[in-house]
Protein backbone atom coordinates (compact mmCIF):
# COMPACT_ATOMS: atom_id res chain seq x y z
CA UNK A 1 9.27 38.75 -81.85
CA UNK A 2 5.56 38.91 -82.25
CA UNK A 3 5.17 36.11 -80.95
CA UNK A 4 6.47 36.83 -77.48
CA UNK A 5 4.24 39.84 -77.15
CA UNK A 6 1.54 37.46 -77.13
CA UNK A 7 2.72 35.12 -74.67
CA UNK A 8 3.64 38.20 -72.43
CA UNK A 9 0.15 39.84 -72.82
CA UNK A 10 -1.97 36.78 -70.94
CA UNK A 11 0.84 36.59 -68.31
CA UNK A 12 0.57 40.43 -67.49
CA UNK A 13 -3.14 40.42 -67.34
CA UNK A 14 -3.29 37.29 -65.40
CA UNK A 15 -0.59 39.18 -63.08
CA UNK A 16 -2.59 42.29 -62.72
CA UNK A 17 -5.89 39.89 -61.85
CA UNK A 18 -3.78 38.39 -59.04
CA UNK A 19 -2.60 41.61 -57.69
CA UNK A 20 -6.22 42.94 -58.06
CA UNK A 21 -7.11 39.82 -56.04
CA UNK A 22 -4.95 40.60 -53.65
CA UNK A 23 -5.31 44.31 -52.73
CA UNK A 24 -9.38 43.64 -52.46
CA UNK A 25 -8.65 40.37 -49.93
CA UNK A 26 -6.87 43.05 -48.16
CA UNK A 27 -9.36 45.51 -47.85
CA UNK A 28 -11.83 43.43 -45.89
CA UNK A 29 -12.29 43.56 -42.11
CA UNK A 30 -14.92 40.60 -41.98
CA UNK A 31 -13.15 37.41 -39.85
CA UNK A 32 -14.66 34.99 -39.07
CA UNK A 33 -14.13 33.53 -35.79
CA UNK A 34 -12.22 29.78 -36.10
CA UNK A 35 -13.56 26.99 -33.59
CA UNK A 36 -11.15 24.43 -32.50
CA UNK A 37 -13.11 20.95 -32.74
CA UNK A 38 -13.95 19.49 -29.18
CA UNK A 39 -11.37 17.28 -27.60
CA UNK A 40 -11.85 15.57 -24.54
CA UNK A 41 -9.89 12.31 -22.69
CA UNK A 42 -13.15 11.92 -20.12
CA UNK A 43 -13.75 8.31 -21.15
CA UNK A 44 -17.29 7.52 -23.53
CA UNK A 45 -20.45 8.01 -21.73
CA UNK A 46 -22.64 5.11 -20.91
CA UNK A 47 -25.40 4.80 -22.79
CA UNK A 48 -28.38 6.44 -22.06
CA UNK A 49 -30.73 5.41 -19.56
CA UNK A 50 -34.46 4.68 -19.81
CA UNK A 51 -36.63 6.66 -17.43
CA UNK A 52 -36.33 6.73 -13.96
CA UNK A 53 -35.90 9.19 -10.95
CA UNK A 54 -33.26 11.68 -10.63
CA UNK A 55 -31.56 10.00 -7.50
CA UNK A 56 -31.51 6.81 -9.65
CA UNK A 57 -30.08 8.17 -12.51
CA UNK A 58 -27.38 10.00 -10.25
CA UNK A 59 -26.74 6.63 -8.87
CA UNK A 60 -26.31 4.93 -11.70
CA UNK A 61 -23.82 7.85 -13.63
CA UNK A 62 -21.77 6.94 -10.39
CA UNK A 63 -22.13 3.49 -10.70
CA UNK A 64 -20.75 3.87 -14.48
CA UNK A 65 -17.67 6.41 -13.47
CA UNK A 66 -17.04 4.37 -10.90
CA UNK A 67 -15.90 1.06 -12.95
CA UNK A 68 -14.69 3.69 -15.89
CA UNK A 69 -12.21 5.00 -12.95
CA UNK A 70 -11.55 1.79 -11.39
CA UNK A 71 -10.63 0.16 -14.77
CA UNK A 72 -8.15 2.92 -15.64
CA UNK A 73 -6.27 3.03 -12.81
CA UNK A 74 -5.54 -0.84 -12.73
CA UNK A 75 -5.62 -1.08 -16.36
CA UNK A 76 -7.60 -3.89 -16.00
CA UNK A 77 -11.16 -5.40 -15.63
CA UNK A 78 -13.69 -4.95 -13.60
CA UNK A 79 -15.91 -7.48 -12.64
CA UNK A 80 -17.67 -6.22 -8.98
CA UNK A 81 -18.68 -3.44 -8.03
CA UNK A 82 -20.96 -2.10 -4.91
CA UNK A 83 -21.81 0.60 -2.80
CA UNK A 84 -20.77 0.32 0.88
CA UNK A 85 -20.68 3.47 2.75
CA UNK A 86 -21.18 6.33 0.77
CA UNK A 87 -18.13 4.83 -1.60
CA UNK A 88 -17.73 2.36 -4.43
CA UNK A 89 -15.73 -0.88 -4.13
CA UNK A 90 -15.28 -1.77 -7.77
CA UNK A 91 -13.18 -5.58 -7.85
CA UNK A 92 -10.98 -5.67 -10.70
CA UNK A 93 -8.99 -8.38 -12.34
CA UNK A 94 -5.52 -7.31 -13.39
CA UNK A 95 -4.22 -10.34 -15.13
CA UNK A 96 -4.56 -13.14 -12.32
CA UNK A 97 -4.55 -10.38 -9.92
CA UNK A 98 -7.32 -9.40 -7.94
CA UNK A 99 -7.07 -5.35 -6.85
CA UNK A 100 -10.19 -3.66 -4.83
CA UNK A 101 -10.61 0.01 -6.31
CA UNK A 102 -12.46 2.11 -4.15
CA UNK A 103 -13.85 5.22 -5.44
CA UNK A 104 -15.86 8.38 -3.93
CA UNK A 105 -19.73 8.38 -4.07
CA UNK A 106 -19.43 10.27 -7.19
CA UNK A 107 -17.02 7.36 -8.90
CA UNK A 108 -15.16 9.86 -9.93
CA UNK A 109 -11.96 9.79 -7.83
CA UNK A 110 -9.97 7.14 -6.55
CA UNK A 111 -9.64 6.54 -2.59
CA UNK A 112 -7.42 3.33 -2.00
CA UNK A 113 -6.49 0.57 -3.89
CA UNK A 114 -5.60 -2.59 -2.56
CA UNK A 115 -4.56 -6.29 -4.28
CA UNK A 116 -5.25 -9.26 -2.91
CA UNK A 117 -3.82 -12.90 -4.25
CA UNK A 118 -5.71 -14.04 -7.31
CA UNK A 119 -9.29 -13.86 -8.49
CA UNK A 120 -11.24 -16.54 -7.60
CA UNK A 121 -12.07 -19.86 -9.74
CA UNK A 122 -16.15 -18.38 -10.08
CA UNK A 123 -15.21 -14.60 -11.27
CA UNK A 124 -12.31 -15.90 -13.48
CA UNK A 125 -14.36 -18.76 -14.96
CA UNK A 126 -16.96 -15.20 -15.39
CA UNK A 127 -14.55 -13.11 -16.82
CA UNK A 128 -13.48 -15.66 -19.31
CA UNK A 129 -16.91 -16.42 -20.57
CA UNK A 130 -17.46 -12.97 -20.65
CA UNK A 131 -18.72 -11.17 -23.98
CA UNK A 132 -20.22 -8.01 -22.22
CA UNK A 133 -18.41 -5.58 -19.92
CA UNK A 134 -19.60 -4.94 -16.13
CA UNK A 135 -20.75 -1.86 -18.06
CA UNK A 136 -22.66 -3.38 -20.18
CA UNK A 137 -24.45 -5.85 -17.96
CA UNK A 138 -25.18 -2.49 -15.88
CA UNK A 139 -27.18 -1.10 -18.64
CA UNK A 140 -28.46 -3.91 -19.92
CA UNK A 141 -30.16 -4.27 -16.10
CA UNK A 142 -31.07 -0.80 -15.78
CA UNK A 143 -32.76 -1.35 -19.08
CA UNK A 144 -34.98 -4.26 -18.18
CA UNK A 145 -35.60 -2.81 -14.45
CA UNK A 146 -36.58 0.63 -15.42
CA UNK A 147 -35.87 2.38 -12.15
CA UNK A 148 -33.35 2.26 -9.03
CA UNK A 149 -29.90 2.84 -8.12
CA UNK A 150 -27.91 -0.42 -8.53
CA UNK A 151 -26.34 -0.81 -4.86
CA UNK A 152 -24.14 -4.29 -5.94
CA UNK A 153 -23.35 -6.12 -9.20
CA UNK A 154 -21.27 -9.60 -8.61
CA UNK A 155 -20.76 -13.00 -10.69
CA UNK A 156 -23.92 -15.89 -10.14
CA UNK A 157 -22.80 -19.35 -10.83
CA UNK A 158 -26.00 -20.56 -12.10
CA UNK A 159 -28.45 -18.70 -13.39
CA UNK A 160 -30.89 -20.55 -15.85
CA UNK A 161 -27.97 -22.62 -16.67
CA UNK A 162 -25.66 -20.04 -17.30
CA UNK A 163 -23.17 -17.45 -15.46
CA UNK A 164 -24.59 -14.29 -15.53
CA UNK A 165 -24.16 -10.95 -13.71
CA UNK A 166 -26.52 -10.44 -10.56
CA UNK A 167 -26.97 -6.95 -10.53
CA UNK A 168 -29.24 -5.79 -7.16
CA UNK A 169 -30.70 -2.44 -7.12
CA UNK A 170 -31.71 -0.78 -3.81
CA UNK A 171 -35.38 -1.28 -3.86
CA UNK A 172 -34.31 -4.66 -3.66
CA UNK A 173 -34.83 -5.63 -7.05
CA UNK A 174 -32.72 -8.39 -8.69
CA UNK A 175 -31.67 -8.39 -12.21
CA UNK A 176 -29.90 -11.54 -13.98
CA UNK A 177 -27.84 -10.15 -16.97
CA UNK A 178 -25.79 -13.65 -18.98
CA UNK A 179 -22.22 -12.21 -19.02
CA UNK A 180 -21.44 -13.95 -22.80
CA UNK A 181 -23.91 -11.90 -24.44
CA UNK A 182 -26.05 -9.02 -22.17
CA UNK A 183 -29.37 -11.53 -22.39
CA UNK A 184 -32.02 -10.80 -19.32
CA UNK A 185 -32.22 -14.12 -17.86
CA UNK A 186 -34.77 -13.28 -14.69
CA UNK A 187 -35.55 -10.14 -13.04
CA UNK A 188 -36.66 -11.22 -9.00
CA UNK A 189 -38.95 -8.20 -7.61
């Protein structure tokens, strides 16, 4: 029997370290507060911007959350967007479909949406060339302009031989942005 004394002995001292463990863990008041990481379903912010003036940075946020709320409530893509009236009228393609989102100033909300037949042979020849979003081609202008609020984005047919996105800011400023890969192809000033 010897030899279960000395099994017993390491499994009573390694018993009494646990409970010795235990009644210290118990004696402290320090907690430490627990963070749940960030969640958020606001979709990914455009990128940032390069310097310009506060009302055309403001302009062009609501520019971006303008096509980001257009685009999620047709589940589709959008392909036009300007500013008429204090609102945004974003033009998205929905399949075949062609549906007009308009927004609030801020792009934020959604005011009306309407469909009309089918998009049109230029913005569907545009959209199926395309390798950049109309968020893309947004930055990409605001990148080679440096300043302004865009006021209108739409599809140009030709444009140094290729389709690109004419994006027209409101100091009346054009920038040429080739929708299959984000490329500059003229700035008119």
């Amino acid at each position: 029997m010897p030899h279960r004394h000395r099994i017993l002995r390491p499994t009573a001292a390694l018993g009494a370290l646990a409970a010795t463990a235990l009644v210290l863990a118990g004696c402290t008041s320090t907690t430490l507060p627990v963070e749940a990481p960030p969640t958020s379903t606001a979709p990914a912010a455009p990128p940032q911007q390069s310097p310009s003036t506060d009302a055309a940075a403001t302009g062009n946020d609501a520019a971006f959350a303008a096509i980001t709320t257009a685009e999620d409530e047709t589940q589709g893509i959008a392909y036009e967007l300007e500013l008429d009236d204090g609102l945004w009228e974003v033009r998205v393609a929905v399949g075949d479909t062609d549906a007009e989102v308009r927004t609030s100033g801020d792009g934020a909300e959604v005011v009306s949406t309407d469909t009309d037949d089918t998009v049109d042979d230029d913005d569907r020849r545009a959209l199926d060339a395309a390798g950049i979003t109309l968020a893309v081609a947004l930055q990409a202008a605001i990148d080679g302009h440096g300043s302004g609020s865009v006021d209108e984005i739409s599809v140009s047919d030709d444009v140094e031989g290729q389709l690109a996105w004419e994006v027209s800011f409101t100091d009346d400023v054009e920038v040429y942005v080739a929708v299959v890969d984000g490329a500059i192809l003229r700035v008119d000033r």
